[in-house]
Structure formats: structure tokens, C-alpha cells
PDB file of N, CA and C in Angstrom:
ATOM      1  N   UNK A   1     -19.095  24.705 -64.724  1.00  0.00           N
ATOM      2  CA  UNK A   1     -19.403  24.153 -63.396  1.00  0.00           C
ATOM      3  C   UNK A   1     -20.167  22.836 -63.554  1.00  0.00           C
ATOM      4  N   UNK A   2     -19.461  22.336 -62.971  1.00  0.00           N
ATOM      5  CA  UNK A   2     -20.680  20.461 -62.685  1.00  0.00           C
ATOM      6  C   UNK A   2     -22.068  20.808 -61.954  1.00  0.00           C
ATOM      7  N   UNK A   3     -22.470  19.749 -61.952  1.00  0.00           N
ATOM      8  CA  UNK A   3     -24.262  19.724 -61.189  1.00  0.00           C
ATOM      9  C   UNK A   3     -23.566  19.537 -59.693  1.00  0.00           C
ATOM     10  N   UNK A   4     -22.578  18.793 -59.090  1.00  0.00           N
ATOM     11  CA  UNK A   4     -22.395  18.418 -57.959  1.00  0.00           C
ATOM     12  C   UNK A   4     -21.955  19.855 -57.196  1.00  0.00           C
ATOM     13  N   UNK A   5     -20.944  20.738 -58.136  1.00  0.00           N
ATOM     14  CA  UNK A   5     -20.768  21.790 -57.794  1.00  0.00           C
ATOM     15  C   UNK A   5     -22.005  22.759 -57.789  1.00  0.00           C
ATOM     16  N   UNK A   6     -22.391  23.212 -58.738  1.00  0.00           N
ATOM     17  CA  UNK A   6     -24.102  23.831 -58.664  1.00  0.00           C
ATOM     18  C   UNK A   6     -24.866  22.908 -57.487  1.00  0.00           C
ATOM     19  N   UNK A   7     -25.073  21.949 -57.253  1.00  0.00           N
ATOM     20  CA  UNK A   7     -25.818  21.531 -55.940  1.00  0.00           C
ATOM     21  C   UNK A   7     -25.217  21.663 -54.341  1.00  0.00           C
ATOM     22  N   UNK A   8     -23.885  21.798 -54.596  1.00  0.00           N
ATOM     23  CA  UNK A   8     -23.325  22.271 -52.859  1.00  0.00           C
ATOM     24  C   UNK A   8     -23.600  23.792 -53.112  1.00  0.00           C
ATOM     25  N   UNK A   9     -23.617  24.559 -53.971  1.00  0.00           N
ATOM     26  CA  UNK A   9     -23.676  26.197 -53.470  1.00  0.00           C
ATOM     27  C   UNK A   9     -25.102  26.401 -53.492  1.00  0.00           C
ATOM     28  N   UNK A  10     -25.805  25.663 -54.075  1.00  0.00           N
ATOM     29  CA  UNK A  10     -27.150  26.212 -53.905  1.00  0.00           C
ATOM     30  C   UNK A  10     -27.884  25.629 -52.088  1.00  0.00           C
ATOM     31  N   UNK A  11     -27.077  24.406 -51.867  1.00  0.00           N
ATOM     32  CA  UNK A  11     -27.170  23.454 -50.396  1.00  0.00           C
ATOM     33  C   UNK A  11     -26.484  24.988 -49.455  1.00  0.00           C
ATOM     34  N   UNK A  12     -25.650  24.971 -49.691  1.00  0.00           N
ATOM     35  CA  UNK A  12     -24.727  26.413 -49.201  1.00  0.00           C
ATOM     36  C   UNK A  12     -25.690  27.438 -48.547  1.00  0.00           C
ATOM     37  N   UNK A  13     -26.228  27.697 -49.707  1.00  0.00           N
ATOM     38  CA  UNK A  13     -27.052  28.951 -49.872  1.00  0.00           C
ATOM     39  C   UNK A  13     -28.505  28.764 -49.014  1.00  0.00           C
ATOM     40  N   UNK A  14     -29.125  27.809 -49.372  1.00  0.00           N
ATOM     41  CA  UNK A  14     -30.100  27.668 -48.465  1.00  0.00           C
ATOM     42  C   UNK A  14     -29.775  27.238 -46.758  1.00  0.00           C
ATOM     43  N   UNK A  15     -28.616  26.793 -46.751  1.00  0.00           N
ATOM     44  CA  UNK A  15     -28.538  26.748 -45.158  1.00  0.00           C
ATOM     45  C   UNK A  15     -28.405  27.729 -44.392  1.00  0.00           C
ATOM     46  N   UNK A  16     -27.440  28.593 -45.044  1.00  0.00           N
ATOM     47  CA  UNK A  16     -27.569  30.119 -44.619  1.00  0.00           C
ATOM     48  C   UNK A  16     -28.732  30.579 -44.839  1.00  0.00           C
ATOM     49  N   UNK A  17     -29.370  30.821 -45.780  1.00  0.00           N
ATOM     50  CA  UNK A  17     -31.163  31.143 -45.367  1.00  0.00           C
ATOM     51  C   UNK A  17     -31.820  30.892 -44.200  1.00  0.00           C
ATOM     52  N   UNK A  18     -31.605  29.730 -44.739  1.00  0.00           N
ATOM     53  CA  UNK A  18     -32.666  28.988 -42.970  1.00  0.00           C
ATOM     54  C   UNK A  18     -32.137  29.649 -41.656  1.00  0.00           C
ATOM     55  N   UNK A  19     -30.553  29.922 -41.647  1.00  0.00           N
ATOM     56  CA  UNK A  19     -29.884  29.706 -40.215  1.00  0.00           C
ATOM     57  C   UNK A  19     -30.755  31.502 -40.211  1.00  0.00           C
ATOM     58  N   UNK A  20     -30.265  32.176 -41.402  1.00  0.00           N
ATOM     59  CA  UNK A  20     -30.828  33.873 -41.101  1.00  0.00           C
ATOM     60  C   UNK A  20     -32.228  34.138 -40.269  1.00  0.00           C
ATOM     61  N   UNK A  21     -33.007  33.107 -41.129  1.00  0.00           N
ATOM     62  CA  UNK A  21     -34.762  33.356 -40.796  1.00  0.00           C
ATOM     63  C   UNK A  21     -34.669  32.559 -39.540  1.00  0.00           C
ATOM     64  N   UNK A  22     -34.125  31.397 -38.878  1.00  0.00           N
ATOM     65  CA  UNK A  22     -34.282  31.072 -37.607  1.00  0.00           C
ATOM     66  C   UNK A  22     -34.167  32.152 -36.180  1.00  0.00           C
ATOM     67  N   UNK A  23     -32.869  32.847 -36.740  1.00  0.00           N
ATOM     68  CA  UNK A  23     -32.378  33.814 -36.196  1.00  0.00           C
ATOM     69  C   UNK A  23     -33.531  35.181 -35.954  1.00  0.00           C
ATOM     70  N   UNK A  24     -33.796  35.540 -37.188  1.00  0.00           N
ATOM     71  CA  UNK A  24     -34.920  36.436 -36.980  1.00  0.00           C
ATOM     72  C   UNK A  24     -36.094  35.934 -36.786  1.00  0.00           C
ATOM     73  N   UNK A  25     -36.707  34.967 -36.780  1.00  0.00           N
ATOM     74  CA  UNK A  25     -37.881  34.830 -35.964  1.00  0.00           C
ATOM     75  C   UNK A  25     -37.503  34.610 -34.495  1.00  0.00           C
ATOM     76  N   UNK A  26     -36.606  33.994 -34.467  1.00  0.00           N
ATOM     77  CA  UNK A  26     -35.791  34.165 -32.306  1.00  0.00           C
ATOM     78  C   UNK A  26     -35.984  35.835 -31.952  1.00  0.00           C
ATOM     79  N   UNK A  27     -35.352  36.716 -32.801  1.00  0.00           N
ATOM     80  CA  UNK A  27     -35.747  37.823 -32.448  1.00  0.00           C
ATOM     81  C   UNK A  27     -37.026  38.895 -32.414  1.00  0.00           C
ATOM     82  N   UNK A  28     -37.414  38.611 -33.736  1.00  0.00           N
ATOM     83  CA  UNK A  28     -38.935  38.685 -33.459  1.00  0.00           C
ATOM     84  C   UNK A  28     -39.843  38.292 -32.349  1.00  0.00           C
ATOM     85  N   UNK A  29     -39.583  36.681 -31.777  1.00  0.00           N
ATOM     86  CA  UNK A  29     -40.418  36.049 -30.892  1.00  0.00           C
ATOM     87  C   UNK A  29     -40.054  36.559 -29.472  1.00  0.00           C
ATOM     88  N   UNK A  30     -38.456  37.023 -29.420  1.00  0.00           N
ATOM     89  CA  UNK A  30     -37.996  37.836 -27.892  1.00  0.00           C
ATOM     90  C   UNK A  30     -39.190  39.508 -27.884  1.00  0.00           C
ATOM     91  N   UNK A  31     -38.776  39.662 -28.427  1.00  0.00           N
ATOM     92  CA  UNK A  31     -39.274  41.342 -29.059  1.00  0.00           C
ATOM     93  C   UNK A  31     -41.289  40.971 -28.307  1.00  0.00           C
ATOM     94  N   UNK A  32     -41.672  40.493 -28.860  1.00  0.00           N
ATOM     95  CA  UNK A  32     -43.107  40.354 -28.697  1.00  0.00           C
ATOM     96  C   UNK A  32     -43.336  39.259 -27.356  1.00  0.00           C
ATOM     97  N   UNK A  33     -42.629  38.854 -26.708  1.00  0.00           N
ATOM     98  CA  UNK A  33     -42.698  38.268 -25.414  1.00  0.00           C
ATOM     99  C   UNK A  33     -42.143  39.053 -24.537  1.00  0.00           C
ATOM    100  N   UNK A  34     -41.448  40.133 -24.756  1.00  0.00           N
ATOM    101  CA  UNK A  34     -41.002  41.207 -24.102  1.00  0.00           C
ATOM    102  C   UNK A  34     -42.053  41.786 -23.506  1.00  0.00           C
ATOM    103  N   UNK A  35     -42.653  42.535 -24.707  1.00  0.00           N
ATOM    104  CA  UNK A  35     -43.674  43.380 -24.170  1.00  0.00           C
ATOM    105  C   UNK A  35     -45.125  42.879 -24.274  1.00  0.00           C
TER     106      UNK A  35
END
């Protein structure tokens, strides 16, 4: 594997991170403004 290839899946990988944890703190933050 190249570095350019190793640097889009790891770019990959952390965007999906971020998008997950955005997601669960939205739900977390509904959850506790709920009640």
C-alpha cells in the first residue's frame, strides 16, 4: 500500500468517527433536555 492510500483510509476512518460521536452526543443532548 502507498502513504496516499494509507492516508485516505485512515481520512476515511476518522470521518466516520466524528460523524458517529456527533450523532451520539445529538442523542445524548435530546435524552437530557428531555427530561
Amino acid at each position: 500500500m502507498t502513504p496516499l492510500q494509507i492516508t485516505s483510509i485512515v481520512a476515511e476512518l476518522a470521518v466516520s468517527y466524528v460523524t458517529i460521536a456527533l450523532a451520539y452526543l445529538a442523542a445524548v443532548y435530546a435524552i437530557c433536555s428531555r427530561y
